[in-house]
PDB file of N, CA and C in Angstrom:
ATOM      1  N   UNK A   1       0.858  -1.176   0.000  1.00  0.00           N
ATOM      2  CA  UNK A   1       0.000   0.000   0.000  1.00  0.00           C
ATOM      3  C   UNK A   1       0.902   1.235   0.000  1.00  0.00           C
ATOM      4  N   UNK A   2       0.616   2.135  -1.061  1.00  0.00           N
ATOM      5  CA  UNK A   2       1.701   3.314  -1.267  1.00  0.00           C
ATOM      6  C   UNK A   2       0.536   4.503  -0.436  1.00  0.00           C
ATOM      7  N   UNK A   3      -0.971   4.601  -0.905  1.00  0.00           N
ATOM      8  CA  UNK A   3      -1.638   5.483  -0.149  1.00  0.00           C
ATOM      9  C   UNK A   3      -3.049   5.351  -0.695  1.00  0.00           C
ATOM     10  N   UNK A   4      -3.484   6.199  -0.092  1.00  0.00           N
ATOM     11  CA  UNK A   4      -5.092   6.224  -0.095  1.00  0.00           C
ATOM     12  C   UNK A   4      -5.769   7.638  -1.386  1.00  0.00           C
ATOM     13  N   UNK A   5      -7.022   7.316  -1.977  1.00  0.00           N
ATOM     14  CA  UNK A   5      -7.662   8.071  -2.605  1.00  0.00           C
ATOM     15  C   UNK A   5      -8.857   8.422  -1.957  1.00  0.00           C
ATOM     16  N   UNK A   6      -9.612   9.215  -1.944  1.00  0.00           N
ATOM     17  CA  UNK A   6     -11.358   9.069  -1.669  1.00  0.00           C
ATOM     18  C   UNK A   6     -12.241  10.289  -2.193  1.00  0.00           C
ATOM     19  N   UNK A   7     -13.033  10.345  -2.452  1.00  0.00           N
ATOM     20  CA  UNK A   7     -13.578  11.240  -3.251  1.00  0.00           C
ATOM     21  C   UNK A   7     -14.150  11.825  -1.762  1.00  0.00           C
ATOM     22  N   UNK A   8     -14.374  13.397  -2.091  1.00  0.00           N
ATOM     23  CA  UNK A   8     -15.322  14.103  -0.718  1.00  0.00           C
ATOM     24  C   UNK A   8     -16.616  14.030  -0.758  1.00  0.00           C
ATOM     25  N   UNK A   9     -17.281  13.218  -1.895  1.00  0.00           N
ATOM     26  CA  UNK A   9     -18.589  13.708  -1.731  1.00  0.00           C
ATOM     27  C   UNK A   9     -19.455  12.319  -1.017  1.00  0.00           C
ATOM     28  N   UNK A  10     -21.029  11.916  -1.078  1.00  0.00           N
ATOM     29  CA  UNK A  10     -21.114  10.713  -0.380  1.00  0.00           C
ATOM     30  C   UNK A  10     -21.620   9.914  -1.221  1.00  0.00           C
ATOM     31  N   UNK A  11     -20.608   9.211  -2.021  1.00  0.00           N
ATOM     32  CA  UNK A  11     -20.676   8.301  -2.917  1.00  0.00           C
ATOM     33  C   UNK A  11     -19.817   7.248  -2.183  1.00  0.00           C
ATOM     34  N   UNK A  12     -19.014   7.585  -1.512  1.00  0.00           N
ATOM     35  CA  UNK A  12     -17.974   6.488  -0.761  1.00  0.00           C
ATOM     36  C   UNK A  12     -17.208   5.950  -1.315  1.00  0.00           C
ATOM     37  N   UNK A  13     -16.777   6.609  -2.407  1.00  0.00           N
ATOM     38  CA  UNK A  13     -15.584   6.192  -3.194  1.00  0.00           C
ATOM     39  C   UNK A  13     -13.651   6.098  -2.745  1.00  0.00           C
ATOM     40  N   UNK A  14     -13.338   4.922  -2.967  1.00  0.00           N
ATOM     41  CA  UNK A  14     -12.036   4.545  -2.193  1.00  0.00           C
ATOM     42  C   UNK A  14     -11.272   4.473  -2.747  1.00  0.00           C
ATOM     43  N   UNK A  15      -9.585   4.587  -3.409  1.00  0.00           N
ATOM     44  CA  UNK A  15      -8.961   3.743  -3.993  1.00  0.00           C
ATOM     45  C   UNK A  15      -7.904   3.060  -2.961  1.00  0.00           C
ATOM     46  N   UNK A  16      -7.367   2.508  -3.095  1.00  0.00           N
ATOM     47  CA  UNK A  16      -5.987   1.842  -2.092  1.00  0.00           C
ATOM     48  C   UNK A  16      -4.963   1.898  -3.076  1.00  0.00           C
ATOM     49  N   UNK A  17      -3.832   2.981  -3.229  1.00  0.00           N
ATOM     50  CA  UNK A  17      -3.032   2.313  -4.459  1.00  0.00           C
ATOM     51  C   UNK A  17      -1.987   1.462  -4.033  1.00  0.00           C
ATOM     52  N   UNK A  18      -1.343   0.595  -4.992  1.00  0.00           N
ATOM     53  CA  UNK A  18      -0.088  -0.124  -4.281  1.00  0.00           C
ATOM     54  C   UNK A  18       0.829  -0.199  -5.742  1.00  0.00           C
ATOM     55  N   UNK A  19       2.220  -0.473  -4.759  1.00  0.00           N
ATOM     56  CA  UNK A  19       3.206  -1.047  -5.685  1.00  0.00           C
ATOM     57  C   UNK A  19       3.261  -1.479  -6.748  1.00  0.00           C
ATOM     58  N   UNK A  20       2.096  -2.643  -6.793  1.00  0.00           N
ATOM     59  CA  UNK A  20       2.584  -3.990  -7.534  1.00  0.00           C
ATOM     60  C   UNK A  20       1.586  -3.085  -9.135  1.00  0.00           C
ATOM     61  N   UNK A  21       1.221  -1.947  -9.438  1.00  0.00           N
ATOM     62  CA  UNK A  21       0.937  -1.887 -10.562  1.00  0.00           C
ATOM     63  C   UNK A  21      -1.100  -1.467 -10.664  1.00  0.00           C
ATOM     64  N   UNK A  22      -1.623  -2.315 -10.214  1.00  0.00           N
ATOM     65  CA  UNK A  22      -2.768  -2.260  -9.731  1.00  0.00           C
ATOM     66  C   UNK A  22      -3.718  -2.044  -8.032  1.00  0.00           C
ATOM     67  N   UNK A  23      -4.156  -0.741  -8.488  1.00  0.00           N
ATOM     68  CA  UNK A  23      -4.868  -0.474  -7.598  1.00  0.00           C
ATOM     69  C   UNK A  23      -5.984  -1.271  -7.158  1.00  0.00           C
ATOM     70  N   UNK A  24      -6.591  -0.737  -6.349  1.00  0.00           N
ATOM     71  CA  UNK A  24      -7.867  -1.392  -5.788  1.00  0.00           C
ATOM     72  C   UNK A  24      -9.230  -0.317  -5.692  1.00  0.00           C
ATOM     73  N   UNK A  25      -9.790  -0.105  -6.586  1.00  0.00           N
ATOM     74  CA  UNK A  25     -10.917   0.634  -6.488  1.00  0.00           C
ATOM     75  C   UNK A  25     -12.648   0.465  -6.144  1.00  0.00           C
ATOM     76  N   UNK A  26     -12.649   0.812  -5.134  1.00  0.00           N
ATOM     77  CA  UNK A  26     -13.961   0.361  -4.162  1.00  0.00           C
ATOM     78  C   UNK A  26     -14.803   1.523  -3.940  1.00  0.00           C
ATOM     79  N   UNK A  27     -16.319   1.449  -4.051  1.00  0.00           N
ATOM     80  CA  UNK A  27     -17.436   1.675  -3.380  1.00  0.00           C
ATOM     81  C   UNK A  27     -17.678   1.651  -2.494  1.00  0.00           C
ATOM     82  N   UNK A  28     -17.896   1.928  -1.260  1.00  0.00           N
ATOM     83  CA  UNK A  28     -18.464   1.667   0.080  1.00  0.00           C
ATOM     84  C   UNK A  28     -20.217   1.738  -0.102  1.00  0.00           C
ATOM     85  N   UNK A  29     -20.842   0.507   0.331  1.00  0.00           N
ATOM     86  CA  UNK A  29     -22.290   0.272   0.207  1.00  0.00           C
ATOM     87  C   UNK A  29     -22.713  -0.127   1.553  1.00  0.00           C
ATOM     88  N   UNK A  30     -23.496   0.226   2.373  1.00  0.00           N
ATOM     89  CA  UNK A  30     -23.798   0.278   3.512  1.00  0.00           C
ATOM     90  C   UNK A  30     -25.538   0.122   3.532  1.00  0.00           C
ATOM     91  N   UNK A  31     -26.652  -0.961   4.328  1.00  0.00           N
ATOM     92  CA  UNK A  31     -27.893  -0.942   4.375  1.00  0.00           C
ATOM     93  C   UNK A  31     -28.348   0.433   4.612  1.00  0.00           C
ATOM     94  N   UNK A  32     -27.686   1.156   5.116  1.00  0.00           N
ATOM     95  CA  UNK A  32     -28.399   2.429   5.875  1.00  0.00           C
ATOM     96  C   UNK A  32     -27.975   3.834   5.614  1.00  0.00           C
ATOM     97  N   UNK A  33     -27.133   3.623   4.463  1.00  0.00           N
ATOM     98  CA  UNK A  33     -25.987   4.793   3.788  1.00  0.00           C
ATOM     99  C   UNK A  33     -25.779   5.383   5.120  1.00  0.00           C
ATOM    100  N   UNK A  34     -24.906   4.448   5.432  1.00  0.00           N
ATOM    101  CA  UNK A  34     -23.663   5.052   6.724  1.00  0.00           C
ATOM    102  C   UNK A  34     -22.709   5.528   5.832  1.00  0.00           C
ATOM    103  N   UNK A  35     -21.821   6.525   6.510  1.00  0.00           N
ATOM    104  CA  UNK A  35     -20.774   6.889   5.498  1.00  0.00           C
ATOM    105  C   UNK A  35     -19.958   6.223   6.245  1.00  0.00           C
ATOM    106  N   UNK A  36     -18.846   5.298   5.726  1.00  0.00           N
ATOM    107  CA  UNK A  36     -18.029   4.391   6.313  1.00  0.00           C
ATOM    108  C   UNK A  36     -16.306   4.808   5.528  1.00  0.00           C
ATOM    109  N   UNK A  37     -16.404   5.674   5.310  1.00  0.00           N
ATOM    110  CA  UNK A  37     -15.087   6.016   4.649  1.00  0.00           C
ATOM    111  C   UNK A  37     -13.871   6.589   5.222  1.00  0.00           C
ATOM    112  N   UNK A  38     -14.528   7.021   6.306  1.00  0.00           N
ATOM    113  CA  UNK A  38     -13.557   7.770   7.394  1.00  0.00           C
ATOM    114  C   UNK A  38     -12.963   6.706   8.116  1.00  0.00           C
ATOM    115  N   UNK A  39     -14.111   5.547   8.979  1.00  0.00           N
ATOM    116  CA  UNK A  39     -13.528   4.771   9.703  1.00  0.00           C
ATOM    117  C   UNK A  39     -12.700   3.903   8.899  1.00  0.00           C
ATOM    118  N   UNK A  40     -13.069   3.838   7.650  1.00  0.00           N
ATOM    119  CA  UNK A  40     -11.838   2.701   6.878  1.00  0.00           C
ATOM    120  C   UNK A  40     -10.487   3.132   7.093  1.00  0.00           C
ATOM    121  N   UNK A  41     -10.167   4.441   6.876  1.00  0.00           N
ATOM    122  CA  UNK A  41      -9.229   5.360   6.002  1.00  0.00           C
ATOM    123  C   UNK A  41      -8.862   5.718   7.465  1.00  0.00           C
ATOM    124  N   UNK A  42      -9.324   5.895   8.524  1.00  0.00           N
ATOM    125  CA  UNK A  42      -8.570   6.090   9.700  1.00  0.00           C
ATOM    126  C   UNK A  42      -7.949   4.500  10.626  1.00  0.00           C
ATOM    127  N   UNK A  43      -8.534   3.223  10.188  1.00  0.00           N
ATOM    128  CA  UNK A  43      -8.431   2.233  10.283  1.00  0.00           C
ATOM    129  C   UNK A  43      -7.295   1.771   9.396  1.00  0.00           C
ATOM    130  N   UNK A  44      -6.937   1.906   8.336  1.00  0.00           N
ATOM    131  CA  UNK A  44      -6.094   1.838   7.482  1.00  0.00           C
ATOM    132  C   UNK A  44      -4.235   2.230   8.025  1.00  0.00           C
ATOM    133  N   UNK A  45      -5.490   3.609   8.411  1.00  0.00           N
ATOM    134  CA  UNK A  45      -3.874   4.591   8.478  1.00  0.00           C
ATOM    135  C   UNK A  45      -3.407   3.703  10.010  1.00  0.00           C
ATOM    136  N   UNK A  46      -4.291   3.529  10.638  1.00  0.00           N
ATOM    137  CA  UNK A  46      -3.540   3.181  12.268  1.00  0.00           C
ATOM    138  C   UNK A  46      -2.473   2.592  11.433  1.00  0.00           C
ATOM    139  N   UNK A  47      -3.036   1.005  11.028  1.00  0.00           N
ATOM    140  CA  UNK A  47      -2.425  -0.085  10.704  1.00  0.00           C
ATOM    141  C   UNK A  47      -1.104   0.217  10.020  1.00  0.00           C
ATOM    142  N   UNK A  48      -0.962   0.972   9.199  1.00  0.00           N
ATOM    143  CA  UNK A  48      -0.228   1.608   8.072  1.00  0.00           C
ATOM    144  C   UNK A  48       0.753   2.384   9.262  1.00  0.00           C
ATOM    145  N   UNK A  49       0.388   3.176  10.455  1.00  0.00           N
ATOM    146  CA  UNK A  49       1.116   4.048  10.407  1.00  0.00           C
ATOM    147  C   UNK A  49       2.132   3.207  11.978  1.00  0.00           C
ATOM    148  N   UNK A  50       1.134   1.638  11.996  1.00  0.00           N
ATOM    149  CA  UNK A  50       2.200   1.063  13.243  1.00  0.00           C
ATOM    150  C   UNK A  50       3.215   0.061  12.292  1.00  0.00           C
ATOM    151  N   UNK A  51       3.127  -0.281  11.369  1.00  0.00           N
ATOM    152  CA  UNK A  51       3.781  -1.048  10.668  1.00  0.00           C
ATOM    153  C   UNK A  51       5.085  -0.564   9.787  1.00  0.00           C
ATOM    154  N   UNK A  52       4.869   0.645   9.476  1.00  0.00           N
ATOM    155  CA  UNK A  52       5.987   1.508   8.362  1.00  0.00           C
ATOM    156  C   UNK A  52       6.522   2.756   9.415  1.00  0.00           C
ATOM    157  N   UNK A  53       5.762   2.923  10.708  1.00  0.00           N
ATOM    158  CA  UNK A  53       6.532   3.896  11.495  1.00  0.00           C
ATOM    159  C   UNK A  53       6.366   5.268  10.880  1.00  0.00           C
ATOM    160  N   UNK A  54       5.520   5.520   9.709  1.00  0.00           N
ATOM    161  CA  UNK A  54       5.236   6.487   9.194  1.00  0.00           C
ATOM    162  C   UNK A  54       3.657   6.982   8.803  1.00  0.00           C
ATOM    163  N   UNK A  55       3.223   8.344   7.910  1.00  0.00           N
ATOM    164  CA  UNK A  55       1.948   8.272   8.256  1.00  0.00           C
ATOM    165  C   UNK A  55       1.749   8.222   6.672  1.00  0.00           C
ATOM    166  N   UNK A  56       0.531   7.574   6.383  1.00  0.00           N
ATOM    167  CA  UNK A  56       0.265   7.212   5.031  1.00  0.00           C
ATOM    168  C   UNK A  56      -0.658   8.063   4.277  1.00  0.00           C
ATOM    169  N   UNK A  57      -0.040   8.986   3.181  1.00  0.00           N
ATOM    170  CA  UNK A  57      -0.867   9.423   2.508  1.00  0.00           C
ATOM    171  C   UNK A  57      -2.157   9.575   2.108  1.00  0.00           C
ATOM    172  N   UNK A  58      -2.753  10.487   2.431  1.00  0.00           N
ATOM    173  CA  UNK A  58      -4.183  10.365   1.750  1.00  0.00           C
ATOM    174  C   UNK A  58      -4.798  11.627   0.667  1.00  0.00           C
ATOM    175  N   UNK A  59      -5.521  10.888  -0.332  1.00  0.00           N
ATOM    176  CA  UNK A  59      -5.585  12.402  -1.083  1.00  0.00           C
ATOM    177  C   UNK A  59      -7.000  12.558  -1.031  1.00  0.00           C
ATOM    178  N   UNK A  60      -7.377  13.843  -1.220  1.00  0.00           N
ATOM    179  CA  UNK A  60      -9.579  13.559  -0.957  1.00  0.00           C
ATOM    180  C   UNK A  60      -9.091  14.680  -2.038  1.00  0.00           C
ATOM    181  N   UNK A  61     -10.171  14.132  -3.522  1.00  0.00           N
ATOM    182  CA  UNK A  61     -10.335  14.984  -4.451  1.00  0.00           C
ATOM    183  C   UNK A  61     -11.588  13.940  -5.489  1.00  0.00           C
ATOM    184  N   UNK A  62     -11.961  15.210  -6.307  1.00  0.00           N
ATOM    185  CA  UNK A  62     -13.281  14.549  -7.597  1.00  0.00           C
ATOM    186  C   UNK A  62     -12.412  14.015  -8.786  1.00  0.00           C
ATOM    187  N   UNK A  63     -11.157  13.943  -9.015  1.00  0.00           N
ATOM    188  CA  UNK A  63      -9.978  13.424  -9.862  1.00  0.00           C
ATOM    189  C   UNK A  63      -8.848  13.295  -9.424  1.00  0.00           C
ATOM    190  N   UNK A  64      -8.565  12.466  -9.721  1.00  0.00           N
ATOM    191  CA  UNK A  64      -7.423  11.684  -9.337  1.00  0.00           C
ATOM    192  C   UNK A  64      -6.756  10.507 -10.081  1.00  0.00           C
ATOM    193  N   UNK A  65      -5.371   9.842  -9.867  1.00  0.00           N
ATOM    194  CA  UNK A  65      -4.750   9.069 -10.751  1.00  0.00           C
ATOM    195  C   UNK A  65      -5.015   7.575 -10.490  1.00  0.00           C
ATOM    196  N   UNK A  66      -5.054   6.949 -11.043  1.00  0.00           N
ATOM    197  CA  UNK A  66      -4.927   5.198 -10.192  1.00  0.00           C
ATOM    198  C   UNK A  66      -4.383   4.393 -11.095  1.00  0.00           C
ATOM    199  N   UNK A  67      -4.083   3.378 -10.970  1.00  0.00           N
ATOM    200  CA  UNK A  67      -3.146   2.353 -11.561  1.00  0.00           C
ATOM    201  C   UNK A  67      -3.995   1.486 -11.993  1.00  0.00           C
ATOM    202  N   UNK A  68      -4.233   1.078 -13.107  1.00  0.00           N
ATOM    203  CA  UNK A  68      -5.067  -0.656 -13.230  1.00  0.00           C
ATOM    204  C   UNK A  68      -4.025  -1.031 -14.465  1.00  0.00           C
ATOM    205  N   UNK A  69      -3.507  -2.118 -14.836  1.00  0.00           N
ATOM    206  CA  UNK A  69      -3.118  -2.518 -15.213  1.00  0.00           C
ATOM    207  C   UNK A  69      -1.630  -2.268 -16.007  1.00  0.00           C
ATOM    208  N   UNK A  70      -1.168  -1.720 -14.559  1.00  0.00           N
ATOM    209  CA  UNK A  70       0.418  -1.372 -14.885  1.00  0.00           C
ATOM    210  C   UNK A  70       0.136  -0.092 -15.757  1.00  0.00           C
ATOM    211  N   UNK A  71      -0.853   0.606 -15.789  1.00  0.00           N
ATOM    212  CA  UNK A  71      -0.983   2.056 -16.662  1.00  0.00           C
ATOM    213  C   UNK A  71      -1.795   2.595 -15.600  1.00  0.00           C
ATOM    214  N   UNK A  72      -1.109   4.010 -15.596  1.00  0.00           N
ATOM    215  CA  UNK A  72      -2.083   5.235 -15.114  1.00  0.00           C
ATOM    216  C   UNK A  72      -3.366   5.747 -15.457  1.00  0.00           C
ATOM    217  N   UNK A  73      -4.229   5.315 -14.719  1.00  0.00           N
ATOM    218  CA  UNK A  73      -5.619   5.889 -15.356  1.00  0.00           C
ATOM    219  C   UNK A  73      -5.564   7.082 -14.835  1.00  0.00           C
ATOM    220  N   UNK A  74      -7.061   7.941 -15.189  1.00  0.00           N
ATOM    221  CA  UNK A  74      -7.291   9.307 -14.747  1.00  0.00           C
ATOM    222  C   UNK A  74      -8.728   8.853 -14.226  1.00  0.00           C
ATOM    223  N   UNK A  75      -8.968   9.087 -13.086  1.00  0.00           N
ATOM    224  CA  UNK A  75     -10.535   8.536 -12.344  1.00  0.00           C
ATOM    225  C   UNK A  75     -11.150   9.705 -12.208  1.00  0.00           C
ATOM    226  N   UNK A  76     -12.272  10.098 -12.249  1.00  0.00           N
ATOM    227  CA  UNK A  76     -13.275  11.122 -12.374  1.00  0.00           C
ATOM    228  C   UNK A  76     -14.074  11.160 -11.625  1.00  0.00           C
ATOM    229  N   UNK A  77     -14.802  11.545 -10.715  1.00  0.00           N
ATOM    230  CA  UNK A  77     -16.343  11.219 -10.384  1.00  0.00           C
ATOM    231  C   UNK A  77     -17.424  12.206 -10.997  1.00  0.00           C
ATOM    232  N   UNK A  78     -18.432  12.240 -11.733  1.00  0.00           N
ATOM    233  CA  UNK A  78     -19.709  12.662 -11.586  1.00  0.00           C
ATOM    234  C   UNK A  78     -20.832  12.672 -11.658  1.00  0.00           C
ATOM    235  N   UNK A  79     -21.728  13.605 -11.809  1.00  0.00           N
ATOM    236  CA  UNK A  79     -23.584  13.393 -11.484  1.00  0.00           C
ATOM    237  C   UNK A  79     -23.679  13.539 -12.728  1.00  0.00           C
ATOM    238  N   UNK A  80     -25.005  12.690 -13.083  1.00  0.00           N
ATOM    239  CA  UNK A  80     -25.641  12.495 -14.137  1.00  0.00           C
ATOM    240  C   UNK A  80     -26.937  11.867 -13.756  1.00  0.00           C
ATOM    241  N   UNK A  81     -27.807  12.647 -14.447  1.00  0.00           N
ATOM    242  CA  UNK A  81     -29.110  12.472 -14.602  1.00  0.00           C
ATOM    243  C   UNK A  81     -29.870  11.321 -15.274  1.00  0.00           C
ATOM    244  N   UNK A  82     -28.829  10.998 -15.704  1.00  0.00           N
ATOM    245  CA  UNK A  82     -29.364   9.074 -16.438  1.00  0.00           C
ATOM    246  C   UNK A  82     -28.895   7.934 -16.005  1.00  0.00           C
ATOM    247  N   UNK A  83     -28.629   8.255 -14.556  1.00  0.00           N
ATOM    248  CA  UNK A  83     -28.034   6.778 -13.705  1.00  0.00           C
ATOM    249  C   UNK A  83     -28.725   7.235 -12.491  1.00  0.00           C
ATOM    250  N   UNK A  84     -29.730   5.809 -12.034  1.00  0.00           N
ATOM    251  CA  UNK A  84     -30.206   6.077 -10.543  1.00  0.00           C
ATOM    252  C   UNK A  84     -29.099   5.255  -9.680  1.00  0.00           C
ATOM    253  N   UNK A  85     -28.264   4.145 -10.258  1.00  0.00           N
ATOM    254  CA  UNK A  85     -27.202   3.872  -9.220  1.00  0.00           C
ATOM    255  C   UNK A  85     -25.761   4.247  -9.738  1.00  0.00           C
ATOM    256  N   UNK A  86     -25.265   4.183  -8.456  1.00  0.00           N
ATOM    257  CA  UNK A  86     -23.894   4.769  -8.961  1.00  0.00           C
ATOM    258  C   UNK A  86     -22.783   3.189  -9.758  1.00  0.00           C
ATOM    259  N   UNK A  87     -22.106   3.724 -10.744  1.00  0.00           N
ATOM    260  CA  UNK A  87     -21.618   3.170 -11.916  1.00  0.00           C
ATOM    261  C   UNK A  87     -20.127   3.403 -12.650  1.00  0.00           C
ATOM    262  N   UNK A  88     -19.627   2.643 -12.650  1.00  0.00           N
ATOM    263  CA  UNK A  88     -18.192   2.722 -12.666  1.00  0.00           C
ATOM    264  C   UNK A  88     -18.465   2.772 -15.163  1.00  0.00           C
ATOM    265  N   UNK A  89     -17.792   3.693 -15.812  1.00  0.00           N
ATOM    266  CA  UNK A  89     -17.836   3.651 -16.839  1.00  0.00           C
ATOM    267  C   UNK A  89     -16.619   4.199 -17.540  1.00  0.00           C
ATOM    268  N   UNK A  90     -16.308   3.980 -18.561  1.00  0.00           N
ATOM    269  CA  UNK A  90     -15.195   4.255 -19.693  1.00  0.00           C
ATOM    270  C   UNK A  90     -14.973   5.027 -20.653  1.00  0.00           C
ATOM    271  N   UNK A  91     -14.313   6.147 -20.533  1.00  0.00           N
ATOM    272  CA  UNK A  91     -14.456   7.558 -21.223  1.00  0.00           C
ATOM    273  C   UNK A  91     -13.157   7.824 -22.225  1.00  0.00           C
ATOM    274  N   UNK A  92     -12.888   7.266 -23.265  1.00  0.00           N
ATOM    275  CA  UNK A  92     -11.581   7.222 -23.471  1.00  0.00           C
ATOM    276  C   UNK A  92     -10.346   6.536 -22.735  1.00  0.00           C
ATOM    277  N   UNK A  93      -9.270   7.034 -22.114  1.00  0.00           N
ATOM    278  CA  UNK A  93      -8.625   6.825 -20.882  1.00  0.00           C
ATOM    279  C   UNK A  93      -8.595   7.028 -19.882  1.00  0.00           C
ATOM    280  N   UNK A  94      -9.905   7.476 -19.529  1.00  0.00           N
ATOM    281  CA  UNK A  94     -10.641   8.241 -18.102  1.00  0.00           C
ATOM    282  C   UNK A  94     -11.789   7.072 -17.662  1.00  0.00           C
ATOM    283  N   UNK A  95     -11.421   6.796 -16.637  1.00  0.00           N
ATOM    284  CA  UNK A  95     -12.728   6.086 -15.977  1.00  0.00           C
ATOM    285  C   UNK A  95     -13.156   6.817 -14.753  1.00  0.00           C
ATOM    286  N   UNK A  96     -15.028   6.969 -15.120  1.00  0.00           N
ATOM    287  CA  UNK A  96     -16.130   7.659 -14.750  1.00  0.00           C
ATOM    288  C   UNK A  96     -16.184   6.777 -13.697  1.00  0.00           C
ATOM    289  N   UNK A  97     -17.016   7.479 -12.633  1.00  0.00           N
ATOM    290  CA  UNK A  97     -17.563   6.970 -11.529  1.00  0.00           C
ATOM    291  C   UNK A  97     -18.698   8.159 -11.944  1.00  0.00           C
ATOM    292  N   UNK A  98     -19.945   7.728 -12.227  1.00  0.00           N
ATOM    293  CA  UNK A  98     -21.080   8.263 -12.799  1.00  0.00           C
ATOM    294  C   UNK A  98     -22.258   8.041 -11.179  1.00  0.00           C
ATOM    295  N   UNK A  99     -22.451   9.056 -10.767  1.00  0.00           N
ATOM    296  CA  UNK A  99     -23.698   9.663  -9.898  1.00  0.00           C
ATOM    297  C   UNK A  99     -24.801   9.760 -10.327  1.00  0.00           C
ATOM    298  N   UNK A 100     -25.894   9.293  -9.475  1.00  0.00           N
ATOM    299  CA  UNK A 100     -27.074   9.717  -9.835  1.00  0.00           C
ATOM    300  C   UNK A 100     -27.435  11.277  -8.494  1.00  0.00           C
ATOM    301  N   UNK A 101     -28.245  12.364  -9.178  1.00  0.00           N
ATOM    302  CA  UNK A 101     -28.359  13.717  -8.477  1.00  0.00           C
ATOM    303  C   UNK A 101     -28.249  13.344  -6.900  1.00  0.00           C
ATOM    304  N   UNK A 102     -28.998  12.228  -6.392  1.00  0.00           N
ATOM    305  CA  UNK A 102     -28.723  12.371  -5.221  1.00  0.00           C
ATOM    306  C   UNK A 102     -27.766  12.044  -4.724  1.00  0.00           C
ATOM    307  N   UNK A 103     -26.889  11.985  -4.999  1.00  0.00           N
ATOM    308  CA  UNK A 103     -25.311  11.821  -4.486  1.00  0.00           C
ATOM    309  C   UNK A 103     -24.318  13.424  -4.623  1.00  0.00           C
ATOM    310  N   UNK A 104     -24.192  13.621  -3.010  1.00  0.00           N
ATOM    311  CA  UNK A 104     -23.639  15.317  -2.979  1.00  0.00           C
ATOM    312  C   UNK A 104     -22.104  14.796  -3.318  1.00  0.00           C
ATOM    313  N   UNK A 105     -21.369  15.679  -5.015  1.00  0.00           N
ATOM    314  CA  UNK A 105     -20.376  15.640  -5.039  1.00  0.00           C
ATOM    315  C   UNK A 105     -19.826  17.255  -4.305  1.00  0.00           C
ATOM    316  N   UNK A 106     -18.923  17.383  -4.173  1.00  0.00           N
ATOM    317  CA  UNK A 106     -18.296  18.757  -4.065  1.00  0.00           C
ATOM    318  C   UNK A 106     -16.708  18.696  -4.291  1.00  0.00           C
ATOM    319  N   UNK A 107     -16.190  19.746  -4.354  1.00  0.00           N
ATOM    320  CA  UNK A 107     -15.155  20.214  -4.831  1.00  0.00           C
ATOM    321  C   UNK A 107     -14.271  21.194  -4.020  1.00  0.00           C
ATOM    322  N   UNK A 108     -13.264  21.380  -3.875  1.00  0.00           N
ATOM    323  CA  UNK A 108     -12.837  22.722  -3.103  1.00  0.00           C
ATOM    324  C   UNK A 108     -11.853  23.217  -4.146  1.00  0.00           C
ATOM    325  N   UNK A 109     -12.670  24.113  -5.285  1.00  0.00           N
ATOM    326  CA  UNK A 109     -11.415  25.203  -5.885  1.00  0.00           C
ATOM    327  C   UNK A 109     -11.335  24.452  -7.240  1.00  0.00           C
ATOM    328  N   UNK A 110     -11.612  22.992  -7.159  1.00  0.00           N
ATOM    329  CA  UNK A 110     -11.183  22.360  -8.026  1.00  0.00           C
ATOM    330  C   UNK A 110      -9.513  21.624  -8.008  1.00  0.00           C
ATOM    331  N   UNK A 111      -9.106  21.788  -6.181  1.00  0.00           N
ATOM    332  CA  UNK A 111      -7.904  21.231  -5.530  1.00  0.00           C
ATOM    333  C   UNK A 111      -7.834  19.987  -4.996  1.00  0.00           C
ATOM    334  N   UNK A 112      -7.344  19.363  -5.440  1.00  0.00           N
ATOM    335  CA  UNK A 112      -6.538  18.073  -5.002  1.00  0.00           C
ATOM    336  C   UNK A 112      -5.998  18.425  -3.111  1.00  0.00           C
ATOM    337  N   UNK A 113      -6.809  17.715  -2.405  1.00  0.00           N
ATOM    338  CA  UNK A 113      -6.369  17.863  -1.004  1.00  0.00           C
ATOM    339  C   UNK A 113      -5.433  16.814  -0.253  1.00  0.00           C
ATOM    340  N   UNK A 114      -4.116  17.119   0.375  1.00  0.00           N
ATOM    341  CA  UNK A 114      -3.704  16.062   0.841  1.00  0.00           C
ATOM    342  C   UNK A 114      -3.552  15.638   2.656  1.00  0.00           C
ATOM    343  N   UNK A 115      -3.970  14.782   2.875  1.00  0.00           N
ATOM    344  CA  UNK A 115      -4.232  15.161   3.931  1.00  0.00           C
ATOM    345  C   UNK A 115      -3.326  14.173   5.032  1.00  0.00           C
ATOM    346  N   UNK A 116      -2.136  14.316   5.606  1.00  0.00           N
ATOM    347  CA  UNK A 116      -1.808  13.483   6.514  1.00  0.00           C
ATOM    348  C   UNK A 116      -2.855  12.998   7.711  1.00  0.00           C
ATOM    349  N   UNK A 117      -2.855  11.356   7.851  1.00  0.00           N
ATOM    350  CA  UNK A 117      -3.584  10.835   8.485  1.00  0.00           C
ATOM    351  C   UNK A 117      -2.650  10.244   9.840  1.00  0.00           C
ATOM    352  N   UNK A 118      -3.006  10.607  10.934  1.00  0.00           N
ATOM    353  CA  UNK A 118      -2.071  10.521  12.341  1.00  0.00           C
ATOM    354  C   UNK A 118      -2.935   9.264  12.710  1.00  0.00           C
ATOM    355  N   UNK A 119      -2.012   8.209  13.546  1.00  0.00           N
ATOM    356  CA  UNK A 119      -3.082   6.925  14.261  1.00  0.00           C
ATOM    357  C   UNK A 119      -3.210   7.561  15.750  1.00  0.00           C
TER     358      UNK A 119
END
């Protein structure tokens, strides 16, 4: 595990990137739309930050980079009015994470935030 992705809005979008080339890109789905992204990502970092003695990256933004198959993708998230569930899709070399309206995205500035995570 090199570091963490997550989108800010409440779609619960995760990535985990690592080493080996391929990321891990996850949804968080919950019966009761708990937002469960914090406790992962602060759960993560403990683990991360008793094992490497250091604190593990995290980035919270609506774009961002990820790895699938030994190539850099460009990951996106947004709302769209022709998806009632949320949907992972293929835009050229950009992969969508497509919203339906009720899912609050937001943005700050249009900045990439990084945020050290302390255990």
């Amino acid at each position: 595990v090199t570091g963490l992705s997550v989108s800010p809005g409440r779609d619960q979008l995760l990535v985990i990137h690592s080493s080996k080339g391929n990321d891990l890109v996850v949804s968080l789905v919950t019966g009761h739309n708990e937002d469960r992204v914090g406790e992962l990502v602060a759960v993560l970092s403990s683990l991360y930050s008793r094992l490497r003695d250091t604190d593990l990256a995290v980035t919270v933004a609506s774009r961002f980079q990820c790895m699938l198959g030994n190539k850099s993708r460009p990951l996106r998230v947004e709302v769209s009015q022709d998806v009632q569930e949320p949907n992972f899709k293929k835009e050229g070399d950009t992969i969508l994470y497509v919203l339906p309206p009720s899912f609050a995205v937001s943005e700050q500035n249009g900045q990439q935030t990084r945020i050290p995570i302390r255990a």
